[in-house]
Protein backbone atom coordinates (compact mmCIF):
# COMPACT_ATOMS: atom_id res chain seq x y z
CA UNK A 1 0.00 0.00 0.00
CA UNK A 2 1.02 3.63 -0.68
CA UNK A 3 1.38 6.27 2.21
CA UNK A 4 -1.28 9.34 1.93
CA UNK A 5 1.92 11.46 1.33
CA UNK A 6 3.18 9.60 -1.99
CA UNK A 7 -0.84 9.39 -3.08
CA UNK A 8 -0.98 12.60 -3.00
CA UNK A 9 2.15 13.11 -4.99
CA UNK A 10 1.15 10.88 -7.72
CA UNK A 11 -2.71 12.56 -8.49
CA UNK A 12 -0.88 15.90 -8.16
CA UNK A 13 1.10 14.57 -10.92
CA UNK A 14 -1.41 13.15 -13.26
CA UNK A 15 -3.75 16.21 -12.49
CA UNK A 16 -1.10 18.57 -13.84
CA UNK A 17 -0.35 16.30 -17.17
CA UNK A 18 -4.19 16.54 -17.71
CA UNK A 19 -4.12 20.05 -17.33
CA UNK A 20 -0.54 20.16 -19.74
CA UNK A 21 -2.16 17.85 -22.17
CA UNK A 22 -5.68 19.88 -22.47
CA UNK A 23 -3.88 22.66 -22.90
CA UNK A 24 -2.12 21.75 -26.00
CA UNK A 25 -4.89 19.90 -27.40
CA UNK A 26 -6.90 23.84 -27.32
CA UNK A 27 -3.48 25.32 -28.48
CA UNK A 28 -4.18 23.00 -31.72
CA UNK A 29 -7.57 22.87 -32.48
CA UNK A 30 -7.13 26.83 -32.80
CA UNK A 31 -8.86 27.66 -29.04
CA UNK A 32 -7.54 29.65 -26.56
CA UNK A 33 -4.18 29.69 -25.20
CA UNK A 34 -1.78 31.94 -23.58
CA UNK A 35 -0.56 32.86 -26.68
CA UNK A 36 -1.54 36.67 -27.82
CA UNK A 37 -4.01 36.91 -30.74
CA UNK A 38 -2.31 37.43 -33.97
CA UNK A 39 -2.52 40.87 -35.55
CA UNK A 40 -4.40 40.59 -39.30
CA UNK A 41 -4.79 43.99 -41.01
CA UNK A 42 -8.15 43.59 -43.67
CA UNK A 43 -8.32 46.18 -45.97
CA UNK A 44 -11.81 46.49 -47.53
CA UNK A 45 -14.14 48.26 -49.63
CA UNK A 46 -15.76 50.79 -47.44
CA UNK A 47 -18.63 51.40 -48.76
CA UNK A 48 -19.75 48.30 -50.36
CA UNK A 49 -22.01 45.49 -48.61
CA UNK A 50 -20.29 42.75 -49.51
CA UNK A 51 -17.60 43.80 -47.11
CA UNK A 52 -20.27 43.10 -44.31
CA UNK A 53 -19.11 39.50 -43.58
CA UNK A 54 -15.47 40.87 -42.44
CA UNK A 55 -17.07 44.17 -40.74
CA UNK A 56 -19.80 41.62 -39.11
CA UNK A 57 -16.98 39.36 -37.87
CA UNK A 58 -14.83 42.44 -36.41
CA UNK A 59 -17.86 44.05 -34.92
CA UNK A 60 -19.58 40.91 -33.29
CA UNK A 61 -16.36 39.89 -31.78
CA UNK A 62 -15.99 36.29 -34.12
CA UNK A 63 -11.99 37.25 -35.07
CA UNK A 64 -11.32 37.85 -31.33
CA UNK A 65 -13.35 34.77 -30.19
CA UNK A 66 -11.49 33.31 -33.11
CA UNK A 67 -7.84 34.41 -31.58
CA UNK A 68 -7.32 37.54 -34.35
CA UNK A 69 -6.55 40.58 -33.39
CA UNK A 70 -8.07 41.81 -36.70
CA UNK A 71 -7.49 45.57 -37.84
CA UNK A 72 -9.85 46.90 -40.56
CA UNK A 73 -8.60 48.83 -43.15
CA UNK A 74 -10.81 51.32 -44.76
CA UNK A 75 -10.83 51.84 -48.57
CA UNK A 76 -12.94 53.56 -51.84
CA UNK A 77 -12.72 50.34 -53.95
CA UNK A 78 -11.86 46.73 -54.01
CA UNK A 79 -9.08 47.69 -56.29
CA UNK A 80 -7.06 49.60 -54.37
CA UNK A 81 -8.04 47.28 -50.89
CA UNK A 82 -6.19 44.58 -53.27
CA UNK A 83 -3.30 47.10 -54.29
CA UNK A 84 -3.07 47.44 -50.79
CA UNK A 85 -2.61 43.83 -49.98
CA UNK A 86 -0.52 43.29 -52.70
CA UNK A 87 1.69 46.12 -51.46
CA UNK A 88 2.41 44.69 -47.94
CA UNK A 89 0.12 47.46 -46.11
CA UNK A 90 -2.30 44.90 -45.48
CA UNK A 91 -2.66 41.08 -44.65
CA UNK A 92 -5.75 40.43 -46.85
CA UNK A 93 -8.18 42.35 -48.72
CA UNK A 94 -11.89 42.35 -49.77
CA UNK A 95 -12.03 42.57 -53.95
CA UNK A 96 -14.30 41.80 -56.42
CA UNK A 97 -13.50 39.13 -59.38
CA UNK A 98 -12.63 41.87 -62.41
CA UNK A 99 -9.60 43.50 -60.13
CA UNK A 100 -8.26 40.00 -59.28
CA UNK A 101 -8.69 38.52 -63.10
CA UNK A 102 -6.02 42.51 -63.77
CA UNK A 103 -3.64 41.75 -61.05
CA UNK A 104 -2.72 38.36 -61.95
CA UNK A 105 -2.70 39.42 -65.63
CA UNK A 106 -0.08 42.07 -64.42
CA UNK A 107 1.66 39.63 -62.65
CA UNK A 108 0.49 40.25 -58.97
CA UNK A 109 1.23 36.99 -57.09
CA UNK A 110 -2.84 37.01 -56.07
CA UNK A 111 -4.17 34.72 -53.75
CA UNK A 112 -8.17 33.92 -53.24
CA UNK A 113 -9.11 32.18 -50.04
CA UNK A 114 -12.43 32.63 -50.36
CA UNK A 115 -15.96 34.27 -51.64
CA UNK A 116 -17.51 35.66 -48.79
CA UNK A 117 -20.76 37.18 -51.05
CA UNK A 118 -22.46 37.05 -54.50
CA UNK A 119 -25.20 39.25 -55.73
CA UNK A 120 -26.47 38.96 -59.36
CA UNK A 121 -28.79 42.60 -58.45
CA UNK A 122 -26.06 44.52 -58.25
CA UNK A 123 -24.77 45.81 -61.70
CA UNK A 124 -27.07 47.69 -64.18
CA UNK A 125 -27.94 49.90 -66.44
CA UNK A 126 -29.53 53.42 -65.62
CA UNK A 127 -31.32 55.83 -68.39
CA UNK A 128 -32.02 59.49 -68.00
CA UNK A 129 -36.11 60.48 -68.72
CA UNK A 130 -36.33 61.29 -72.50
CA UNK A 131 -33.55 59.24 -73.53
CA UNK A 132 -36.04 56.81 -75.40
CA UNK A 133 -34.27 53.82 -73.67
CA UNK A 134 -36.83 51.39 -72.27
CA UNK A 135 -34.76 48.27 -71.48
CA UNK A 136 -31.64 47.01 -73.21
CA UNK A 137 -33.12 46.55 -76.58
CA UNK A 138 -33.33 50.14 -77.28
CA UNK A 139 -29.46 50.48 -76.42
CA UNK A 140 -28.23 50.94 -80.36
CA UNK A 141 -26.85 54.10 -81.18
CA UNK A 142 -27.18 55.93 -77.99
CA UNK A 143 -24.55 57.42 -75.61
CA UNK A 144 -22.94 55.64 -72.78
CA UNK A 145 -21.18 56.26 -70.22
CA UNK A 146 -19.27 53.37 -68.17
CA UNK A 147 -15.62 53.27 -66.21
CA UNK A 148 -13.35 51.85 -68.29
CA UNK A 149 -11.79 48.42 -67.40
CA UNK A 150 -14.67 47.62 -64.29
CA UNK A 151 -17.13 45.10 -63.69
CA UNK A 152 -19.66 47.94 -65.10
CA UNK A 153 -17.71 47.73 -68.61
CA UNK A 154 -17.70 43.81 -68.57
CA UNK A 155 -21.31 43.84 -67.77
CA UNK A 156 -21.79 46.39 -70.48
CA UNK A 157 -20.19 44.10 -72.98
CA UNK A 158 -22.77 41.52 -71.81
CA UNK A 159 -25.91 42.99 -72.40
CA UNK A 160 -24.83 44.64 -75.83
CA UNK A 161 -24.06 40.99 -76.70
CA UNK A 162 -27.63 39.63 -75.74
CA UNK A 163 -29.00 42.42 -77.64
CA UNK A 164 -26.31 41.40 -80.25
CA UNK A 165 -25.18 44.88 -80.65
CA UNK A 166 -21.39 45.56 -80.53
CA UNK A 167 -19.92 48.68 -79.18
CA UNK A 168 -19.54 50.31 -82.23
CA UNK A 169 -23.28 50.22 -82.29
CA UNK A 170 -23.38 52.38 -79.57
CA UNK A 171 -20.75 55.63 -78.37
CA UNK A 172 -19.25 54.81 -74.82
CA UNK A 173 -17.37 57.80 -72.79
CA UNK A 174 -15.28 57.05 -70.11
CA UNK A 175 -15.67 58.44 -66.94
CA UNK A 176 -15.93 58.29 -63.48
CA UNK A 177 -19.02 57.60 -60.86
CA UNK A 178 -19.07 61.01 -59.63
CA UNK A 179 -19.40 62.21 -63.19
CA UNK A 180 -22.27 60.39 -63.81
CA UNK A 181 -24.89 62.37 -62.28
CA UNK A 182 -24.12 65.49 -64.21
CA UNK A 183 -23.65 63.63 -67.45
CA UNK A 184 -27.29 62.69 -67.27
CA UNK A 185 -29.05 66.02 -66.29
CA UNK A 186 -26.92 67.57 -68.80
CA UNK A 187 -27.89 65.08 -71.82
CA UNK A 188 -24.48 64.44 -72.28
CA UNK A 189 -24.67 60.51 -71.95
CA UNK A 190 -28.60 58.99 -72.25
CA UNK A 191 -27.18 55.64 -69.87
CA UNK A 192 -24.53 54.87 -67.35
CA UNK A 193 -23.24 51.71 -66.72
CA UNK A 194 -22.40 50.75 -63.06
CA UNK A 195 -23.29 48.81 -59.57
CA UNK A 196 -24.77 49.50 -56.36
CA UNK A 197 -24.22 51.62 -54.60
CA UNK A 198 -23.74 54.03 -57.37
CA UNK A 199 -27.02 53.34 -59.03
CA UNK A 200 -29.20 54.69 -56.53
CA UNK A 201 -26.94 57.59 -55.77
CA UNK A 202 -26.94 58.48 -59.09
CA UNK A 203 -30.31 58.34 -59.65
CA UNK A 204 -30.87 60.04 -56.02
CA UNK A 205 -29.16 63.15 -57.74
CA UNK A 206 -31.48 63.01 -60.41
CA UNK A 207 -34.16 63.59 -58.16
CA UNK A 208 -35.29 59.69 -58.51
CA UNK A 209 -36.00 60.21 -62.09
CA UNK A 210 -34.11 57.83 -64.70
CA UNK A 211 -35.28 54.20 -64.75
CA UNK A 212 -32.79 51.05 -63.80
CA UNK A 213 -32.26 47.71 -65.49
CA UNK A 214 -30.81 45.31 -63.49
CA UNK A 215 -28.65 42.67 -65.31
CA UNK A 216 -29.87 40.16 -62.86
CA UNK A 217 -29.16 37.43 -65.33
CA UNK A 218 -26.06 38.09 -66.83
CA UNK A 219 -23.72 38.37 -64.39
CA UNK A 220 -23.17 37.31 -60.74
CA UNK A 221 -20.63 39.40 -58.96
CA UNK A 222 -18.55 36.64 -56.47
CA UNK A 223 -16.80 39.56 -53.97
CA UNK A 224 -13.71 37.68 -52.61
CA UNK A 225 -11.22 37.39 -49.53
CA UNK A 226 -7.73 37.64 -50.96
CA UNK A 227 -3.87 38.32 -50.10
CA UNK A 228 -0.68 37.60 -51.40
CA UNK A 229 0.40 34.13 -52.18
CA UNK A 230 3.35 35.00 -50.03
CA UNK A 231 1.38 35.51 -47.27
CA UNK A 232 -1.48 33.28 -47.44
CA UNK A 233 1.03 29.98 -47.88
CA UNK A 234 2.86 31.12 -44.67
CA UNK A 235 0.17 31.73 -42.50
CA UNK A 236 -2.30 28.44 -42.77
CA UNK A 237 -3.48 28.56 -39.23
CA UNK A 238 -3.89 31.97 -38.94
CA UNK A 239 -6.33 32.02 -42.37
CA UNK A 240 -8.30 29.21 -40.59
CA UNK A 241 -8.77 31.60 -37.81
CA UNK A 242 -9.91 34.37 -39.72
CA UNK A 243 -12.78 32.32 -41.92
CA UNK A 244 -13.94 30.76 -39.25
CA UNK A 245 -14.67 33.93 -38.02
CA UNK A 246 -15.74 35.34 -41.36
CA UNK A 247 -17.69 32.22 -41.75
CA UNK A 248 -19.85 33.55 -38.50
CA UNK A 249 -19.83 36.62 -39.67
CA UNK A 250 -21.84 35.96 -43.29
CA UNK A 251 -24.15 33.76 -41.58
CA UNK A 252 -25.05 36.83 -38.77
CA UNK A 253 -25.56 39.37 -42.42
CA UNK A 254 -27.82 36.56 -43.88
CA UNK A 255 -29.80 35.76 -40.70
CA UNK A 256 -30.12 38.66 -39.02
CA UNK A 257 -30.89 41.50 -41.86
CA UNK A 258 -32.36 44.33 -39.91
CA UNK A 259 -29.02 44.71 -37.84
CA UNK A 260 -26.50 44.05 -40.72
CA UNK A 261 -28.36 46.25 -42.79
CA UNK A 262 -28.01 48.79 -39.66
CA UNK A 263 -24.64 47.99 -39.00
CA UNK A 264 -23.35 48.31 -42.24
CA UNK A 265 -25.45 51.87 -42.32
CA UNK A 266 -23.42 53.01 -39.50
CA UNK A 267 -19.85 52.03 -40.57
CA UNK A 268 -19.43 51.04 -43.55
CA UNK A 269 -22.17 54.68 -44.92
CA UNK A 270 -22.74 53.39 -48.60
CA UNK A 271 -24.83 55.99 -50.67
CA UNK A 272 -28.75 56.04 -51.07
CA UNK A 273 -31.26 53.46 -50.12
CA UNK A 274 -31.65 50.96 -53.04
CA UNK A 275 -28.86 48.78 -51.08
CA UNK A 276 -31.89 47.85 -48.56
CA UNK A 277 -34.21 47.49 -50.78
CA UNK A 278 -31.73 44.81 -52.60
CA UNK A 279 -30.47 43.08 -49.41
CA UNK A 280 -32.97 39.82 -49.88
CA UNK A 281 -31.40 39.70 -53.09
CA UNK A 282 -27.78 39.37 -51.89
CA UNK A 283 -26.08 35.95 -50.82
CA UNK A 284 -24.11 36.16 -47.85
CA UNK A 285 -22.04 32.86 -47.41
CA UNK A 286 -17.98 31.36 -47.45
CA UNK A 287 -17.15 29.15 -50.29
CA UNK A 288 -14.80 28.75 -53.43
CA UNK A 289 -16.92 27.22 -56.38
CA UNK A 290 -16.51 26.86 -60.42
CA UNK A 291 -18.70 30.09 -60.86
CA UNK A 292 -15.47 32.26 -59.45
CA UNK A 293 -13.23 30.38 -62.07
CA UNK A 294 -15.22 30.64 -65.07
CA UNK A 295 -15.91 34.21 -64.07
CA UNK A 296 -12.38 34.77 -63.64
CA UNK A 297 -11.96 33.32 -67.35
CA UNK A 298 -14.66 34.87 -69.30
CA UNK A 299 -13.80 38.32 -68.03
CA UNK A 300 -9.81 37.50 -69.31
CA UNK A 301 -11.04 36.65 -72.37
CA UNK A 302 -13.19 40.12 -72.63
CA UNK A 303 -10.40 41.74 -71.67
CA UNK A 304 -8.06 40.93 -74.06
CA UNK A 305 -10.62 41.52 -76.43
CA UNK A 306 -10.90 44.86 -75.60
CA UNK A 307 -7.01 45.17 -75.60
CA UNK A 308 -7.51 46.34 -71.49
CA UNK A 309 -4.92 43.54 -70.76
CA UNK A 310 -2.43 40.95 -72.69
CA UNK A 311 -0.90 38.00 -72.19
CA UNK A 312 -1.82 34.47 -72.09
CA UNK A 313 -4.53 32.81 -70.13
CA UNK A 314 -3.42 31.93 -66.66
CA UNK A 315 -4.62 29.07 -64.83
CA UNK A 316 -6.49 30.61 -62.28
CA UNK A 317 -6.25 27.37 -59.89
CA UNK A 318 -2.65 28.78 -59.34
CA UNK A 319 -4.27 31.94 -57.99
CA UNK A 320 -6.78 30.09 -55.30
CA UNK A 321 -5.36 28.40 -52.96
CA UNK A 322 -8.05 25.64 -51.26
CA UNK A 323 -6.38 24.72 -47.87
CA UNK A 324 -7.56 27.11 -45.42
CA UNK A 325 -11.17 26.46 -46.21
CA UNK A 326 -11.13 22.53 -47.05
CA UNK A 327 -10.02 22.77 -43.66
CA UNK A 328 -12.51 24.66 -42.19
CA UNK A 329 -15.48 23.69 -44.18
CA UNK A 330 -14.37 21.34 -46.40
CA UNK A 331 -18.71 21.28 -48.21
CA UNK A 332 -17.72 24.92 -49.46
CA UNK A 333 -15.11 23.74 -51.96
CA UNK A 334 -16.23 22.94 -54.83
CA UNK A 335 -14.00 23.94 -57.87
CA UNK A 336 -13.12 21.09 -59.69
CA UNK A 337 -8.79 20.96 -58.94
């Protein structure tokens, strides 16, 4: 028989390997430790609601729970929240698919983790009262104005191809969003060409006259989680982290739509109302599927077409890298690789 005092020894010893043992099991499975949350700087487009899974995650506390100390990074565009990424001043960024197709034509070393939301009510056309456009059909031979070498453009190309019209068929002007507006009330341009939230600000301006046409089924914008491949094969546990938290954080804009759409009102401020309006519309949700590849491809091919890029065709596979999320949520991988 043991003494008391050697008993005592022994489950002091076994309690504090249980206690060793737990700890690293938490330590891997990604829970808490003593360890200090690891700082991830997001940039994102400010004013557009596809960012709301990352803001959603930030402001509900899912990266903290998560073990990210994650610092948003505010920005006018998806373009220059990936130029930012690309550039080292950020970890990842939020971007849309047309400025990820340019900056691996140019070269950038672009990594996708993940779509984090899709809307296919969120680029359109909108015509100025008297301009004798009633829909897309009546599109040949009027003036349009579109920003060159964005999803608007693509888009553009799109529904002049339904309509089989090319662009000769029709004058385009390049210019900005904040150009629109006046364009319009001074019958310099009968149609713009450009997404939410710029279609209700614009037409806002105009007093709510002009009529929009959605091109609901042309084109299905997949708005992406991205960083550089440097960065994004170096830091595998850390990218689990963050979509598990972004993962939370779509499912909290999809479920709970009065307070994303409020929360997203309050720091994120994009322009006019038709964003609400639109919100049942818009698919909140973390996955990588074939519709971000071939959307990735078709807009290549339109751009080298319209001489905006050149080159060959890259394989995009080498630009999304699958691990984080197979890990995570292995159902919302479905590209074929």
């Amino acid at each position: 028989m043991l003494d008391r005092t050697l008993q005592r020894r022994l489950i002091s010893l076994v309690l504090a390997a249980a206690v060793a043992a737990a700890g690293i099991y938490a330590w891997r499975e990604g829970g808490s430790s003593s360890l200090p949350p690891e700082t991830v700087v997001i940039a994102i487009s400010a004013s557009y609601v596809g960012s709301c899974p990352v803001v959603a995650a930030q402001e509900r506390g899912f990266f903290s729970r998560a073990g990210v100390n994650a610092q948003l990074q505010p920005h006018p565009s998806g373009k220059s929240a990936l130029a930012a990424s690309m550039q080292g001043k950020a970890q990842l960024a939020t971007a849309a698919d047309i400025p990820i197709m340019f900056a691996i034509m140019e070269q950038e070393p672009v990594s996708v983790i993940a779509t984090i939301f899709k809307s296919d009510r969120d680029h359109g056309l909108l015509a100025r009262p008297g301009s004798g456009v009633t829909g897309p059909a009546s599109l040949k031979g009027k003036r349009i104005g579109v920003s060159f070498g964005t999803s608007a453009h693509f888009v553009l190309n799109a529904i002049l191809n339904r309509q089989l019209l090319a662009t000769t068929d029709v004058t385009l002007r390049n210019m900005q969003a904040d150009q629109f507006a006046a364009a319009l009330d001074k019958g310099e341009v009968d149609v713009v060409s450009t997404w939410e939230p710029y279609l209700g600000t614009v037409q806002s301006q105009l007093g709510g006259k002009g009529t929009v046409f959605y091109a609901e089924d042309l084109y299905e914008i997949p708005y992406n989680l991205a960083g550089s491949r440097e960065y994004v094969v170096s830091h595998p546990e850390t990218l689990k982290k963050v979509l598990r938290a972004v993962i939370q954080g779509a499912t909290w804009c999809r479920d709970e739509p009065a307070a994303a759409q409020a929360l997203v009102a309050k720091l994120m401020k994009p322009q006019g109302e038709q964003w609400r309006a639109l919100w049942p519309t818009y698919r909140f949700g973390v996955s990588l599927d074939q519709g971000l590849l071939l959307a990735l491809e078709d807009e290549t091919r339109w751009a080298l077409a319209n001489k905006l890029a050149s080159g060959p065709m890259p394989n995009y596979l080498n630009a999304i890298d699958f691990k984080p999320l197979k890990a995570v949520a292995p159902g919302a991988v479905t590209i074929i690789h």
